[in-house]
Protein backbone atom coordinates (compact mmCIF):
# COMPACT_ATOMS: atom_id res chain seq x y z
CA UNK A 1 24.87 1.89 29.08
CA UNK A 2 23.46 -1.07 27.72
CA UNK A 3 19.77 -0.74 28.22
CA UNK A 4 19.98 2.82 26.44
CA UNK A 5 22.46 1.24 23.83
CA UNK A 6 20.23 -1.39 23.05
CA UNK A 7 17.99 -0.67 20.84
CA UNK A 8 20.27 1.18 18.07
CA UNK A 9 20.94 -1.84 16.58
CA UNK A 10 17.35 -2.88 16.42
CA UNK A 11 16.16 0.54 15.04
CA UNK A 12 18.88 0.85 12.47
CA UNK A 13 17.90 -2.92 11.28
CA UNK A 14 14.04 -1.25 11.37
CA UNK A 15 15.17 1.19 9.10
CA UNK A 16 16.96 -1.13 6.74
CA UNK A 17 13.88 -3.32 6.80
CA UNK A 18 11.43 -0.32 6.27
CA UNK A 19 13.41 0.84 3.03
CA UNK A 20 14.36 -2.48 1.52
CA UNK A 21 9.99 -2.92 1.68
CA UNK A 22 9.41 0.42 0.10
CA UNK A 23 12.23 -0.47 -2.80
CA UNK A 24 10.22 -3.76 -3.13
CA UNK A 25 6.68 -2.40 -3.35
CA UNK A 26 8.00 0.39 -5.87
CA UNK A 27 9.21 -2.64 -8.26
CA UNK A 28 5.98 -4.11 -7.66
CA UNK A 29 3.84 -1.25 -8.42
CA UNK A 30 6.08 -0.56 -11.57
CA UNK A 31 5.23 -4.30 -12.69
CA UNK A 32 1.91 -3.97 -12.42
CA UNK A 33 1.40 -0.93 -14.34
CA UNK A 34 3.75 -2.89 -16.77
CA UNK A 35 1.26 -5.90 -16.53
CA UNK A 36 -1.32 -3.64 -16.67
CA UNK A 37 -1.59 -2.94 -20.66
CA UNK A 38 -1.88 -6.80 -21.38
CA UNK A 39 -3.95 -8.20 -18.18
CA UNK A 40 -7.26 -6.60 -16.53
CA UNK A 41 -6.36 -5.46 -12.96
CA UNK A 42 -8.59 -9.01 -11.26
CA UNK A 43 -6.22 -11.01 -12.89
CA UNK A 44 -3.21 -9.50 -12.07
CA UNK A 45 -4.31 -9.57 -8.49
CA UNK A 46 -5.64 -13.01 -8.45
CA UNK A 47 -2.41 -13.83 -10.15
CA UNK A 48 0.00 -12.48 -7.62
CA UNK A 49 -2.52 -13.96 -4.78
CA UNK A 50 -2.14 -17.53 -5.82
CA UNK A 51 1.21 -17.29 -6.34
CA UNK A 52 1.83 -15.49 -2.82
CA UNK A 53 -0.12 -17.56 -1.08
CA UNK A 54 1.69 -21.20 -1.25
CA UNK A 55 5.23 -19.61 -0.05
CA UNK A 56 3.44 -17.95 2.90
CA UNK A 57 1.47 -21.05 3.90
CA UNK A 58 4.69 -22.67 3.88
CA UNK A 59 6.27 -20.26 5.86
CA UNK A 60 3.91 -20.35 8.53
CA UNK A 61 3.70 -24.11 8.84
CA UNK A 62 7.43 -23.78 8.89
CA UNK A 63 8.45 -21.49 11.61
CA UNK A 64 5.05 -21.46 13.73
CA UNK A 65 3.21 -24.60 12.90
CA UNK A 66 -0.20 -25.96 11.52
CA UNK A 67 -1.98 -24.87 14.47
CA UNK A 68 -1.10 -20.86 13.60
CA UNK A 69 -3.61 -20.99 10.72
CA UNK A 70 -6.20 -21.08 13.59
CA UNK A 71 -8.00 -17.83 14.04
CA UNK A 72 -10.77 -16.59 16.33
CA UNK A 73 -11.25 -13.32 13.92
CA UNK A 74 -12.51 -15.27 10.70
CA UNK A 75 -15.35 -12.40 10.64
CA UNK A 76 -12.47 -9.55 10.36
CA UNK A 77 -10.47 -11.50 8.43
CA UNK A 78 -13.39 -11.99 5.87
CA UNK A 79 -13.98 -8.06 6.07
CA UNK A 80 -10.51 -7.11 5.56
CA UNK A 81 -10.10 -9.85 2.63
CA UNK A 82 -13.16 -7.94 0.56
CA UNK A 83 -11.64 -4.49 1.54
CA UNK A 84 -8.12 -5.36 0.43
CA UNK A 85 -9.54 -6.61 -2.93
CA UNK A 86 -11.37 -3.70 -3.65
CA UNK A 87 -8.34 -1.17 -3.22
CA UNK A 88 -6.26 -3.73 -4.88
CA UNK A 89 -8.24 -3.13 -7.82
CA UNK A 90 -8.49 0.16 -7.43
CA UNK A 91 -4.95 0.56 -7.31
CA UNK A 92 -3.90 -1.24 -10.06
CA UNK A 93 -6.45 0.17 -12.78
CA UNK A 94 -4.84 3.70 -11.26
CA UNK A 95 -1.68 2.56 -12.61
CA UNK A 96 -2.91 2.03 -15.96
CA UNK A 97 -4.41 5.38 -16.53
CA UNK A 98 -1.92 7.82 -14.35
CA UNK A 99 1.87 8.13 -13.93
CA UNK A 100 3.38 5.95 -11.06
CA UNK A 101 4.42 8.64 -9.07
CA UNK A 102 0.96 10.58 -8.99
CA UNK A 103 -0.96 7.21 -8.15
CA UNK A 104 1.75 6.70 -4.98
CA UNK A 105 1.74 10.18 -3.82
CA UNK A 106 -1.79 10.06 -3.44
CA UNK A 107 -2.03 6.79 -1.99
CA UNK A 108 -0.12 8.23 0.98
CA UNK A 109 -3.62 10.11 2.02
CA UNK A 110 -4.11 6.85 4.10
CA UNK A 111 -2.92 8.68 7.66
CA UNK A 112 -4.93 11.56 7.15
CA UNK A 113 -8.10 9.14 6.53
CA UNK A 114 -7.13 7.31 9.34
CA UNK A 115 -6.67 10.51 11.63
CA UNK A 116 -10.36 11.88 9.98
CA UNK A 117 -12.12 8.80 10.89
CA UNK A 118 -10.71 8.29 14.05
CA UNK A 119 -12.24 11.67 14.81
CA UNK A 120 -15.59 11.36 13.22
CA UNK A 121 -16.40 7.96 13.76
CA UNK A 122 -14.23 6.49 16.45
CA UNK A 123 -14.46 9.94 18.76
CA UNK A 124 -10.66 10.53 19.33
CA UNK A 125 -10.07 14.33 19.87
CA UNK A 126 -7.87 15.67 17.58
CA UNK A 127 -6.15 19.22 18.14
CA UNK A 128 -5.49 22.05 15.69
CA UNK A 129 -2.19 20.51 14.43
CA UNK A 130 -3.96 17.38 13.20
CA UNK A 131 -6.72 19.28 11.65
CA UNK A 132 -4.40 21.68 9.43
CA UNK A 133 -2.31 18.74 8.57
CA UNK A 134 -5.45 17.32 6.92
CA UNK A 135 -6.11 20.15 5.49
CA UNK A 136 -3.19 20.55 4.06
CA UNK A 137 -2.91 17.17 2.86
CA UNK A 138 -5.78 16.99 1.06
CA UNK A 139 -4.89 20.90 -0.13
CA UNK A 140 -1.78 18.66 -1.58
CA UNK A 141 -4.41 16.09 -3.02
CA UNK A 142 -5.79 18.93 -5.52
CA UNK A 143 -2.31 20.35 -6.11
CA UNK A 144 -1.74 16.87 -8.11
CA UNK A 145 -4.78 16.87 -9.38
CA UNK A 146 -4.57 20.04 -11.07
CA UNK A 147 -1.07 19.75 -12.14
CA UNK A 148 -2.21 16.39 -13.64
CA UNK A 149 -5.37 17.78 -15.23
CA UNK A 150 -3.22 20.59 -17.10
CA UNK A 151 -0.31 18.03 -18.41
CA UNK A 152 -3.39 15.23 -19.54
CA UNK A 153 -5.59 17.86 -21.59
CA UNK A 154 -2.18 19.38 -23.42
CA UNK A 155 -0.22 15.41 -23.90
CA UNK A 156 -1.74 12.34 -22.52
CA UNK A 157 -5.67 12.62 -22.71
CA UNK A 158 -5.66 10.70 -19.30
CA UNK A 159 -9.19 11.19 -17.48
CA UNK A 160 -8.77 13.25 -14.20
CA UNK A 161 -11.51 10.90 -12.80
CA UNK A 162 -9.26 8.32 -12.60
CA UNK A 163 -7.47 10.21 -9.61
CA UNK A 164 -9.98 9.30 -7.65
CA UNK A 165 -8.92 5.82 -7.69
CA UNK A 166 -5.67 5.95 -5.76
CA UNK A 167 -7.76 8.04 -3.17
CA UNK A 168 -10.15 5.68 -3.29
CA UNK A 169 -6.89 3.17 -2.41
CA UNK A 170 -5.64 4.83 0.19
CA UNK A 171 -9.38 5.34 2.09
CA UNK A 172 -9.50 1.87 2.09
CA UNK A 173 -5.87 1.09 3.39
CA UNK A 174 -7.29 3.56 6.58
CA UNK A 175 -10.60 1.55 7.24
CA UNK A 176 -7.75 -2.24 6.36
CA UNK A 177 -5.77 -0.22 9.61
CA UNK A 178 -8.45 0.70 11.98
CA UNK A 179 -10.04 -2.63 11.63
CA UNK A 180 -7.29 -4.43 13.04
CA UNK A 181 -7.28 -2.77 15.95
CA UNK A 182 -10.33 -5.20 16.83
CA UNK A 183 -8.29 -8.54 15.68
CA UNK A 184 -7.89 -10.04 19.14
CA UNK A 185 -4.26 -10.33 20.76
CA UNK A 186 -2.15 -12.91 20.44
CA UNK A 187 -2.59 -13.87 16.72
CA UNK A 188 0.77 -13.91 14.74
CA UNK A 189 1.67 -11.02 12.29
CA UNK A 190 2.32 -13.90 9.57
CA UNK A 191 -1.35 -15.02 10.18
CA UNK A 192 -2.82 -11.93 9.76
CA UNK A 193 -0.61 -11.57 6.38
CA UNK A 194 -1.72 -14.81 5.59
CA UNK A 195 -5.26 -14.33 6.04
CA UNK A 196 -4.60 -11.16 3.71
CA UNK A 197 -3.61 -12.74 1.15
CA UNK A 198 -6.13 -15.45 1.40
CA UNK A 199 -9.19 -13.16 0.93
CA UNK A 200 -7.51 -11.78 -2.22
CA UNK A 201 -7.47 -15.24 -3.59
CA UNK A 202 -10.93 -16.16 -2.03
CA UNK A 203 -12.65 -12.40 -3.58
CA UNK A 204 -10.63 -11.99 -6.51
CA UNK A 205 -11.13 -15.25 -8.35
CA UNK A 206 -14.74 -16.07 -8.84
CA UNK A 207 -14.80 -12.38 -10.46
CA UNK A 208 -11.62 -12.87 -12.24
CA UNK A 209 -12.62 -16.34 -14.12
CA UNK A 210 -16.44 -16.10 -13.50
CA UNK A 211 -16.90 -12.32 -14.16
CA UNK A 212 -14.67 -12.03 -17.84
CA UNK A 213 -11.93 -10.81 -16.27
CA UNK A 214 -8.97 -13.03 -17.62
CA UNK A 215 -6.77 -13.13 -20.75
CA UNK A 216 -5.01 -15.87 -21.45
CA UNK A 217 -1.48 -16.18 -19.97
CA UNK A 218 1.36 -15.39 -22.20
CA UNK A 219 4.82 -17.37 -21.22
CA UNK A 220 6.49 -14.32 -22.32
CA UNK A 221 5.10 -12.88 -18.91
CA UNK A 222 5.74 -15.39 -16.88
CA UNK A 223 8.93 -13.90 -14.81
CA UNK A 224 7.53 -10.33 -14.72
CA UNK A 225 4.11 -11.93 -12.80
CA UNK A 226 6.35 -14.26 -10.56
CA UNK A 227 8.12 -10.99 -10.01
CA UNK A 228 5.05 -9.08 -9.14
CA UNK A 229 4.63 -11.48 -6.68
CA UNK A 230 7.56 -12.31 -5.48
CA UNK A 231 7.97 -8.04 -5.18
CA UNK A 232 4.64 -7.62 -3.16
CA UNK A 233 4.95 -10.49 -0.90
CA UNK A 234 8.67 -9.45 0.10
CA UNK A 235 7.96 -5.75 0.45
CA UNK A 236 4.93 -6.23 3.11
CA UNK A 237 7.02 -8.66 4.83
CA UNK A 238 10.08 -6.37 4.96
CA UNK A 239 8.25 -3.62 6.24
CA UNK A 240 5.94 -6.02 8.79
CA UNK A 241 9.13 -6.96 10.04
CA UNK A 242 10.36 -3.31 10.44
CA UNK A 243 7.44 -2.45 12.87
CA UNK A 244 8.79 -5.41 14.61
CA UNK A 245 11.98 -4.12 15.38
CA UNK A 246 11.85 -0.36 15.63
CA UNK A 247 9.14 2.22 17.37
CA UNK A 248 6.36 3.30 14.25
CA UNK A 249 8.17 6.61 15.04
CA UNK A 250 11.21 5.86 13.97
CA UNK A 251 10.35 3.65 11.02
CA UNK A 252 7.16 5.28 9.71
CA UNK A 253 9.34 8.55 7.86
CA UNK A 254 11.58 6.01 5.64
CA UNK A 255 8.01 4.46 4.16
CA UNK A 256 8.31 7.85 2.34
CA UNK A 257 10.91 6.70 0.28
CA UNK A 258 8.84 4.37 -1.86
CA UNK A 259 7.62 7.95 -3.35
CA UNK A 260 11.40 8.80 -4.77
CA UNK A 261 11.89 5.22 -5.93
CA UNK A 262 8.13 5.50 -7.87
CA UNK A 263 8.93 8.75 -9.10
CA UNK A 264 12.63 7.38 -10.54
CA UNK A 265 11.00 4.35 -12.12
CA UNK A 266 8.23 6.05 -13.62
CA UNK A 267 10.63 8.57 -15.24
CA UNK A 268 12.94 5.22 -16.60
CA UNK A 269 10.81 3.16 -17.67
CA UNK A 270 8.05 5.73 -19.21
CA UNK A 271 9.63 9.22 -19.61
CA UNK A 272 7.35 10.30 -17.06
CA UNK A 273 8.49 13.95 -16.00
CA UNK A 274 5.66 15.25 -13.41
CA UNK A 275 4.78 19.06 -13.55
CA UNK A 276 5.51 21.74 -10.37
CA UNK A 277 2.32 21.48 -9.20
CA UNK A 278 2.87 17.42 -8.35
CA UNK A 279 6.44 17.96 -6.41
CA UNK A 280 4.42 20.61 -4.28
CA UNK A 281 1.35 18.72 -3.49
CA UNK A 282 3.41 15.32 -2.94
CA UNK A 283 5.46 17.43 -0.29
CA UNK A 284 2.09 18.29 1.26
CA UNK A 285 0.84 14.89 1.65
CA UNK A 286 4.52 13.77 2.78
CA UNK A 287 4.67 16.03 5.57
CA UNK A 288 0.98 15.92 6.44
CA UNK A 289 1.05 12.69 6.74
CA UNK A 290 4.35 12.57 8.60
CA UNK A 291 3.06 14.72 11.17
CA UNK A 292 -0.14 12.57 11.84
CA UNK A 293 1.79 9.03 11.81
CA UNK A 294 4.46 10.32 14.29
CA UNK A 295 1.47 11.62 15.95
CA UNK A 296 -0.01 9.06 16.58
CA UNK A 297 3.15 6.92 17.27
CA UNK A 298 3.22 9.02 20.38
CA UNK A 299 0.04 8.47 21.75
């Protein structure tokens, strides 16, 4: 009874981990597309890097010593650093030229690119299932396109190149995924996030003050950037920590629900109604991508 028992409590605290991270990445995403109209998307990550980065130092000194900051995969860590920046950037200038819940429906590509590259670069067979539910994911990637395309020439004027950009985004979060898989054993989770966050501060801030990229600060913005911040650091540490506790299988479908809080923010905060055409191709994604996570949770 007790070794079948056990791990309900675990995977229920998984899921309550996995949704309270999606809640706190939607409020971050919604800040930065706030952010977005008065600072240049380099800033705003620099910003949330330098602010992220003294509270997880701290933690890791904390709980698992000095000696955790040691690493024997600086090389990866650089890689992943100059990756992470780039779809960071990416990301955020999305935000600033599409409705919140188009540029997160189309971030969630990222399993399909992961399941595409595993199979044309890595070698791993994949069967018929996994090859319709890429094609049908991406089939959901023009569905929001299109819908977007038709709502932007009649209202918004908003350039349909610019949904590129999430996609961009989430092809980079695939290569960020695969990549650690050759980050030796035995190094911390919070080391990894703190190496993360590290290369965003290291990449982003020689472009950000060097490159033009900064406005000054106003003091009016101060709590919505400690915010951002305080949003995005809490979110990937929520949902590290669900992964942690519960199976990818059982955790990986509640990640959806940072879509529904995106697409409720986006309406509050800027009227943003999405046409038929989005709710279709966002339910292709959803289950496409469903269907290759918990696919390859099993394996």
């Amino acid at each position: 009874m007790s070794t079948t028992a056990a791990p309900a409590p675990r995977h229920a605290a998984g899921i309550a981990y996995m949704l309270a991270g999606a809640f706190c990445l939607a409020c971050s995403d919604a800040l930065a597309k706030w952010l977005g109209a008065h600072y240049p998307p380099m800033q705003l990550l620099l910003l949330r890097a330098a602010l992220a980065a003294p509270a997880l130092l701290a933690l890791v000194a904390l709980t698992l010593g000095p000696a955790a900051l040691r690493t024997a995969n600086l090389g990866i860590h650089t890689l992943r650093g100059l990756i992470n920046v780039i779809c960071a950037i990416c990301f955020y200038w999305s935000m600033t030229l599409l409705p919140l819940a188009h540029t997160t429906a189309l971030t969630f590509c990222a399993p399909l690119f992961i399941a595409l590259i595993s199979a044309l670069v890595l070698k791993e067979r994949l069967g018929l299932g996994a090859w319709l539910a890429i094609g049908a994911g991406f089939c959901g990637v023009v569905l929001i396109a299109a819908s977007h395309g038709a709502s932007a020439a009649q209202a918004s004027h908003q350039p349909l190149w610019a949904m590129a950009l999430p996609v961009l985004t989430a092809l980079g979060y695939a290569i960020m995924m695969l990549s650690a898989r050759r980050i030796r054993p035995g190094e911390h989770m919070l080391t990894t996030m703190t190496y993360i966050v590290l290369g965003q501060l290291v990449f982003a801030a020689p472009a950000a003050l060097l490159g033009g990229f900064w406005v000054p600060l106003s003091p009016a913005h101060a709590p919505q950037l400690a915010a951002l911040a305080l949003c995005a650091t809490l979110g990937l540490g929520f949902i590290t920590q669900a992964f942690r506790l519960a199976p990818a299988a059982v955790v990986v479908p509640f990640d959806y629900s940072l879509l529904l809080w995106s697409t409720l923010l986006g309406w509050l905060i800027w009227r943003e109604q999405p046409a038929w055409g989005f709710y279709l191709g966002a339910a292709l994604i959803v289950a496409a991508g469903l269907y290759t996570a918990l696919r390859h949770a099993r394996r």
